[in-house]
Protein backbone atom coordinates (compact mmCIF):
# COMPACT_ATOMS: atom_id res chain seq x y z
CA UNK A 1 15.00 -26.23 -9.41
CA UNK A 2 11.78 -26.84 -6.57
CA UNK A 3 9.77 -24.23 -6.56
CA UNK A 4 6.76 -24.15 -3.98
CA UNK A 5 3.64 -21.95 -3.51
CA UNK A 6 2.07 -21.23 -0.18
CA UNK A 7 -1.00 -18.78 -0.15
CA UNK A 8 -3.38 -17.89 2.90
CA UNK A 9 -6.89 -17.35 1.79
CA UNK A 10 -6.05 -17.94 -1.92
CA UNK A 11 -6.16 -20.53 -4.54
CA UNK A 12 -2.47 -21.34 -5.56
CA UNK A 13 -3.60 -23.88 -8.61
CA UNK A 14 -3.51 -20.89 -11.01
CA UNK A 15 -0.65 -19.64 -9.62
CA UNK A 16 1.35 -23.39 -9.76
CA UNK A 17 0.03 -23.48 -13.65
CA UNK A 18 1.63 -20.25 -14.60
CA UNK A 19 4.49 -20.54 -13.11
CA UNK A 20 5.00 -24.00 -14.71
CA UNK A 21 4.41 -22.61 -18.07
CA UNK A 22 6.88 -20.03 -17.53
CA UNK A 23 9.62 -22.55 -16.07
CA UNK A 24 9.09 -25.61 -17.85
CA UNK A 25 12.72 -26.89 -16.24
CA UNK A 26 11.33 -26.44 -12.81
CA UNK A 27 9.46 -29.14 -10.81
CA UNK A 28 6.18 -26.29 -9.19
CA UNK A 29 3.97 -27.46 -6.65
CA UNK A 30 1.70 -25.95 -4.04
CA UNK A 31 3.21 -26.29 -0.15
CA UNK A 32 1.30 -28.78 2.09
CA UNK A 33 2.84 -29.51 5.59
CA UNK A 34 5.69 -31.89 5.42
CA UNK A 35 6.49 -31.76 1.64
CA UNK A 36 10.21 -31.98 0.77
CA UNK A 37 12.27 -28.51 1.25
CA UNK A 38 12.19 -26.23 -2.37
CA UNK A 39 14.55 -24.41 -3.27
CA UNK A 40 12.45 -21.32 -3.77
CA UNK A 41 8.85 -20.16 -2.50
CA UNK A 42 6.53 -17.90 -3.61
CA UNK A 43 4.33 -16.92 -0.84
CA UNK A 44 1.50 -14.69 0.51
CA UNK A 45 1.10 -15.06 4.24
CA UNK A 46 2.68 -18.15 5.02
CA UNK A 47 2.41 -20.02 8.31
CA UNK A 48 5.25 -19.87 10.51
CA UNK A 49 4.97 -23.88 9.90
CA UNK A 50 6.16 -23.34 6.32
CA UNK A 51 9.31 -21.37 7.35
CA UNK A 52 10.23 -23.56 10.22
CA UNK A 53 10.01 -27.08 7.53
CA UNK A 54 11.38 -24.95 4.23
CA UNK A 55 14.68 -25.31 5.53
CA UNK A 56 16.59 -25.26 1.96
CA UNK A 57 14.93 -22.16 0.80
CA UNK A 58 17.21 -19.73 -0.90
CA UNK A 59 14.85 -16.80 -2.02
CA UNK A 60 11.52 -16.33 -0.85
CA UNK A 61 8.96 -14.15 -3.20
CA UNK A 62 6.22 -11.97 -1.63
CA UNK A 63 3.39 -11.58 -4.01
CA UNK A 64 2.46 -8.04 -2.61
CA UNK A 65 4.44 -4.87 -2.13
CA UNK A 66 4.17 -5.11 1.42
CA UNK A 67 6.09 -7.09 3.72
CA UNK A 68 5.32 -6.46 7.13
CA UNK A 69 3.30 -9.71 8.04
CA UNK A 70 5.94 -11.73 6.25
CA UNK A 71 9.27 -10.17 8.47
CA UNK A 72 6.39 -11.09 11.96
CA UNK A 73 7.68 -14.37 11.12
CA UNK A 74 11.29 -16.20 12.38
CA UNK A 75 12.85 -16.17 9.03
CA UNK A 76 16.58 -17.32 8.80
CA UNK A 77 19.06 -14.64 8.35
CA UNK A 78 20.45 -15.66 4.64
CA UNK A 79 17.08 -16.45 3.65
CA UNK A 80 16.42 -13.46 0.41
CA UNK A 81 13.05 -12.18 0.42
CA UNK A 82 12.13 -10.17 -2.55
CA UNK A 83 8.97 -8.10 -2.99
CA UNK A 84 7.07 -7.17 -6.20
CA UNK A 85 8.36 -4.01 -7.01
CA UNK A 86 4.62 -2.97 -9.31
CA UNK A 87 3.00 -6.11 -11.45
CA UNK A 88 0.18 -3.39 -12.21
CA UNK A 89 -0.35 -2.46 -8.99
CA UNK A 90 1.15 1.21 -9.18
CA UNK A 91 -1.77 2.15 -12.09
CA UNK A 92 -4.29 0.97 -9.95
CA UNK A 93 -3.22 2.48 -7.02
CA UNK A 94 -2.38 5.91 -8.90
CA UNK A 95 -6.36 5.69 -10.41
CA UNK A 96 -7.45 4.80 -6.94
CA UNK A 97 -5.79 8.09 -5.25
CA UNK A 98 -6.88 10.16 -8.20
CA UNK A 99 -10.40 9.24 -7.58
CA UNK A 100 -10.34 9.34 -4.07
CA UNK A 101 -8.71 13.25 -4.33
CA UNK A 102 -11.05 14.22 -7.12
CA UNK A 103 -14.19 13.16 -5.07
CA UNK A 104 -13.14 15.39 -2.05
CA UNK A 105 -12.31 18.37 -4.03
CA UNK A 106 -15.29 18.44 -6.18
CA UNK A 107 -17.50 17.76 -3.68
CA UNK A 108 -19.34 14.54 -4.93
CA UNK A 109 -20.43 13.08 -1.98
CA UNK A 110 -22.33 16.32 -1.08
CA UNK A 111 -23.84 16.17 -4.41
CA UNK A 112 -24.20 12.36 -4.00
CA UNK A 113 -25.89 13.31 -0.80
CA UNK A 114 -28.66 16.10 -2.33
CA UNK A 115 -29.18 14.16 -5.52
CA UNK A 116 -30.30 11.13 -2.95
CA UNK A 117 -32.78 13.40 -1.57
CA UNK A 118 -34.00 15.03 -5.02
CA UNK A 119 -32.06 18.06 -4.18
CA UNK A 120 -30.88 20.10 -7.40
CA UNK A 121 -27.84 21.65 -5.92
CA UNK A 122 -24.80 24.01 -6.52
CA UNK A 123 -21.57 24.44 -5.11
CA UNK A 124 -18.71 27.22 -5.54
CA UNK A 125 -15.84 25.84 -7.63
CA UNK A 126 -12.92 25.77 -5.36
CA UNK A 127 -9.18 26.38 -6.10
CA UNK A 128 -6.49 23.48 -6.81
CA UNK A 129 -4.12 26.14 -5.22
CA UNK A 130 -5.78 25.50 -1.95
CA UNK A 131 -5.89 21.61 -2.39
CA UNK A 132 -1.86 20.89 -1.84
CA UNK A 133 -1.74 17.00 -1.72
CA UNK A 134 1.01 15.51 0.27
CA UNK A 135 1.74 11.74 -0.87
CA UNK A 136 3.73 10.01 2.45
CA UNK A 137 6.21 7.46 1.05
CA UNK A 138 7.79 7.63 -2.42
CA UNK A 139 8.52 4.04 -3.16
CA UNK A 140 7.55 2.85 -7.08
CA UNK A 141 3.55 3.27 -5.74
CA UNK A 142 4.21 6.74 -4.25
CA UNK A 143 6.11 8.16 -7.31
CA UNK A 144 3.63 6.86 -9.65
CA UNK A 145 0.65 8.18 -7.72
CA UNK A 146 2.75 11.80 -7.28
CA UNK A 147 3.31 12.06 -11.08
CA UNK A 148 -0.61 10.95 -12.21
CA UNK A 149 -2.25 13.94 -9.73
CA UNK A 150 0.20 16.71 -11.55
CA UNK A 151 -1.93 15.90 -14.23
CA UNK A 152 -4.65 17.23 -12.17
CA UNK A 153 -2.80 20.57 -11.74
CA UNK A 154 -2.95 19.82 -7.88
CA UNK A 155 0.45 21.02 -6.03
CA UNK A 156 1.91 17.69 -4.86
CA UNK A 157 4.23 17.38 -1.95
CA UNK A 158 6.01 14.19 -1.25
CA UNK A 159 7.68 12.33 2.12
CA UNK A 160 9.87 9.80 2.39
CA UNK A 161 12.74 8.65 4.58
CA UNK A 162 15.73 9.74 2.64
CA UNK A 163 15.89 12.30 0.26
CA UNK A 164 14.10 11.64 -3.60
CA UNK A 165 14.08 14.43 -6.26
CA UNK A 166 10.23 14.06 -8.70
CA UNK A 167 10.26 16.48 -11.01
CA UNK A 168 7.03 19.11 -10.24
CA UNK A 169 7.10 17.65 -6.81
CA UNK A 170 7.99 19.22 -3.49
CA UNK A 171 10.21 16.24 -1.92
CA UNK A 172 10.66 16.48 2.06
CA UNK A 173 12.88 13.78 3.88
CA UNK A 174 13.33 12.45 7.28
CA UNK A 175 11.98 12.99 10.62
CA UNK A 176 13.20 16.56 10.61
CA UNK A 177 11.40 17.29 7.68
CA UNK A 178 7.83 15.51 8.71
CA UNK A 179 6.21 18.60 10.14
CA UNK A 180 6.47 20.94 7.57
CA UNK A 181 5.57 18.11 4.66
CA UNK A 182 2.26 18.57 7.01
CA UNK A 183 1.58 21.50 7.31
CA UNK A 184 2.13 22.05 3.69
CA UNK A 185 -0.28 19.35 3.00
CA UNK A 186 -4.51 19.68 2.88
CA UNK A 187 -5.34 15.96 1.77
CA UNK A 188 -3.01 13.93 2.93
CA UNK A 189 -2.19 10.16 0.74
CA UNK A 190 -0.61 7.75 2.82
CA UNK A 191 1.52 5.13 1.21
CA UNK A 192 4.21 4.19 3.89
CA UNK A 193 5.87 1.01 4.28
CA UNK A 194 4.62 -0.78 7.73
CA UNK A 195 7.46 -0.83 9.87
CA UNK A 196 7.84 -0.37 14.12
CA UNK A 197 9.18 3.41 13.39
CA UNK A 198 5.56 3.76 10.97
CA UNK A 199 3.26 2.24 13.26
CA UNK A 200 0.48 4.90 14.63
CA UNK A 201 2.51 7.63 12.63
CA UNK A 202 -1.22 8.78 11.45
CA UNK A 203 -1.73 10.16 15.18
CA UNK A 204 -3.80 13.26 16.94
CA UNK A 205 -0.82 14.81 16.62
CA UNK A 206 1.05 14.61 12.77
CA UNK A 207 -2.98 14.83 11.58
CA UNK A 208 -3.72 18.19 13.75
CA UNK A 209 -0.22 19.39 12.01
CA UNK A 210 -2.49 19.22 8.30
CA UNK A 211 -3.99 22.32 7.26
CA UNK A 212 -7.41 22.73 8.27
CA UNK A 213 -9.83 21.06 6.27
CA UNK A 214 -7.77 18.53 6.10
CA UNK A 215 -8.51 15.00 4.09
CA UNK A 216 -6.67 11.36 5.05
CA UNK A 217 -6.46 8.73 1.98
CA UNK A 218 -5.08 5.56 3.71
CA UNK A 219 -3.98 2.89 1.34
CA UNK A 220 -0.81 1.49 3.22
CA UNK A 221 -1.82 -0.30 6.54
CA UNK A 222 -4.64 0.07 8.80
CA UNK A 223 -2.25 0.03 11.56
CA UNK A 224 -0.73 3.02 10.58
CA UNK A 225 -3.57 5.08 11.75
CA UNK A 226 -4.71 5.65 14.99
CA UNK A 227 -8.47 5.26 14.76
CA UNK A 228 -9.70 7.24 17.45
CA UNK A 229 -7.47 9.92 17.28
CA UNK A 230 -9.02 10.36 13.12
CA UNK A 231 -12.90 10.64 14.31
CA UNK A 232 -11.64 13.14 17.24
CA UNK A 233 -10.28 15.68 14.55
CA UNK A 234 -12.91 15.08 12.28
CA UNK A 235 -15.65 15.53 14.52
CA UNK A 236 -14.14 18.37 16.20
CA UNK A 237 -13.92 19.84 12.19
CA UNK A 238 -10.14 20.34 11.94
CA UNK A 239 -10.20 17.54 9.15
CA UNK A 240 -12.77 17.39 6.65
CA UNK A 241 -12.96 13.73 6.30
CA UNK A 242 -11.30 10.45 4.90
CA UNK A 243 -11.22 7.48 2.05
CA UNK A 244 -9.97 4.37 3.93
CA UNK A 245 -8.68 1.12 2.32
CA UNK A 246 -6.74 -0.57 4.83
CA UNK A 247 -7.91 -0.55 8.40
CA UNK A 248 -6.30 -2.75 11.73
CA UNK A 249 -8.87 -5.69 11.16
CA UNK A 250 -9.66 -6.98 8.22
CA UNK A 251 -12.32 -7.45 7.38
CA UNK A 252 -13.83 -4.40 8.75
CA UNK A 253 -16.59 -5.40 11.44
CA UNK A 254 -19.91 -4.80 11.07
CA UNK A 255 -20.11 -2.63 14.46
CA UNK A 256 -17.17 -0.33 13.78
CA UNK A 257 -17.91 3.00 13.79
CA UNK A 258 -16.13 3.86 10.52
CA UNK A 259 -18.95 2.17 8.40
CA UNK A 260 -21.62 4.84 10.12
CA UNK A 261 -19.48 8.11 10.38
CA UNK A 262 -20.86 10.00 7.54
CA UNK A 263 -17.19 11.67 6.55
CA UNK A 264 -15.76 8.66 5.93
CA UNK A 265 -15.65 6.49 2.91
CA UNK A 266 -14.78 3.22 3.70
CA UNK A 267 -13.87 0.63 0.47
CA UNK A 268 -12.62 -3.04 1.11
CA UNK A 269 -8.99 -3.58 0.58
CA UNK A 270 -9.21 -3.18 -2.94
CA UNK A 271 -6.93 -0.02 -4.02
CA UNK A 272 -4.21 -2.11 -6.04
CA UNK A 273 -5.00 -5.78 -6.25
CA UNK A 274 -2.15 -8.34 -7.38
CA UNK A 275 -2.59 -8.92 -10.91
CA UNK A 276 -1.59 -13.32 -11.39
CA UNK A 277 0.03 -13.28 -15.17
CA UNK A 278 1.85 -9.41 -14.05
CA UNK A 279 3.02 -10.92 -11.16
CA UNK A 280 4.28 -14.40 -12.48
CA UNK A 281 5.95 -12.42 -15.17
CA UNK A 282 8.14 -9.87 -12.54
CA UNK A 283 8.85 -13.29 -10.31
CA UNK A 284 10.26 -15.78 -13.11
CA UNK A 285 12.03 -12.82 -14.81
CA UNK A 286 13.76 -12.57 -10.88
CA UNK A 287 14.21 -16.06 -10.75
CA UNK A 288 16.11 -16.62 -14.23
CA UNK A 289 18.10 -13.17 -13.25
CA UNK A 290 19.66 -14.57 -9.84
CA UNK A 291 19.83 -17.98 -11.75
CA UNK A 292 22.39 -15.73 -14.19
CA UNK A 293 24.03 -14.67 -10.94
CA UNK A 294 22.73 -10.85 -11.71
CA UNK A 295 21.01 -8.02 -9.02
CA UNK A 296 17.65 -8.02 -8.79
CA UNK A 297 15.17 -4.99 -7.18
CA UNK A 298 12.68 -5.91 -4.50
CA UNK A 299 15.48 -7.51 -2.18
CA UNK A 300 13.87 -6.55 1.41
CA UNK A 301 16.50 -5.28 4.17
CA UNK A 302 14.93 -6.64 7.05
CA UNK A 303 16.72 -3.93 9.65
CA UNK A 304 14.85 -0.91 7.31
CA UNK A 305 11.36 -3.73 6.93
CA UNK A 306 10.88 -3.01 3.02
């Protein structure tokens, strides 16, 4: 068994090591243009180069939960492509969200703000009653993230694109159901695959549809959101604010008016990171389960794009 490794932007020694250790039968290398065909790949952002000369491939591992640069790419029909389905990214994520929704409720960056200026300040406690926080996709992320801010005694609301049942968790499903997970929603946690039906979903008009006062967490895909349209309702006061992760160019430039807009909290990409020996773990434990001819989770359907 070949395996290769092709990474954009990161080092894939570590990665070759581990996976070595973990299949000492397999011959594990890292991809260079014209090596020999594998017979499986473990990739993050891969040229289109790679695909076009890793003709044998059989299964091709994504090293992230999202898949939406990797499907950009001609990939042949048969060729299985398998995502990580957590590797200790959902914990992150769900401590990430809980921060984020904690901050805007209690009010921290006001207080930030006054203790800055040597301002001894107070503000009326507000109600979790009034704080109903709508998480937007349900995947393994979603759930976990929906089940850690019940601890907080926050209502939670969740949307996804067919139906789920969480316990304590108002589920809403489909396109028909999309308005009134909104307007049930004040702070609003987006965790949506990327796909053509997703794109610019976070628009003037699903964000007007939150309850006034609104709050955006976006820790899917910058190009869900429609930038513009998110500084309109803020400045005009309909939404409170936002906590971005993800954002249409990567990284952010220096000029772009999120960094200066004093409602927004801007932090770099860094929500739920891919954790190497987690990862490595999930990925051989695939690998020796399709070697045993057995089902595995992750398996992408390109039509759906997760």
């Amino acid at each position: 068994m070949n395996i290769t490794i092709c990474f954009d932007k990161l080092d894939p020694a570590p990665w070759v090591q581990g996976v070595q250790a973990a299949l000492p039968q397999a011959r594990v290398s890292a991809w260079a243009p014209g090596a020999p065909s594998a017979d499986l790949a473990i990739v993050w952002a891969p040229p289109q180069q790679f695909v076009d000369e890793q003709t044998g491939l059989q299964a091709l591992f994504n090293i992230g939960a999202g898949v939406d640069a990797l499907l950009q790419l001609r990939l042949p029909p048969a060729l299985k492509v398998v995502r990580l389905d957590d590797a200790g990214m959902s914990v992150q994520m769900a401590e990430y969200v809980c921060h984020a929704v904690i901050r805007h409720f209690r009010e921290f960056d006001g207080y930030d703000a006054d203790t800055q200026a040597g301002k001894w300040s107070y503000r009326r406690p507000r109600s979790r009653a009034d704080f109903a926080v709508g998480v937007m996709g349900l995947g393994v992320l979603g759930e976990r993230v929906a089940k850690a801010l019940q601890v907080f005694d926050f209502p939670v609301n969740g949307y996804s694109r067919s139906a789920r049942q969480i316990d304590g968790v108002r589920c809403f499903a489909g396109p028909g159901q999309l308005n009134d997970f909104l307007k049930a929603t004040r702070i609003l946690v987006n965790l949506m695959p990327l796909t053509p039906e997703t794109e610019n979903i976070l628009n003037r008009q699903t964000l007007s549809r939150l309850q006034r006062g609104g709050y955006l967490i976006n820790v899917a895909r910058g190009r869900h959101l429609v930038e513009q349209d998110l500084i309109a309702l803020i400045d005009e006061d309909h939404l409170a604010g936002a906590m971005l992760d993800v954002f249409r160019t990567e990284p952010l430039p220096a000029e772009h008016p999120f960094w200066r807009h004093p409602k927004i909290t801007v932090t770099p990409h860094t929500s739920a990171r891919t954790l190497r020996d987690e990862s490595i773990a999930q990925i051989v434990g695939k690998i020796l389960a399709l070697q045993r001819g057995e089902p595995i989770r992750g398996v992408v359907d390109p039509q759906r794009g997760y």
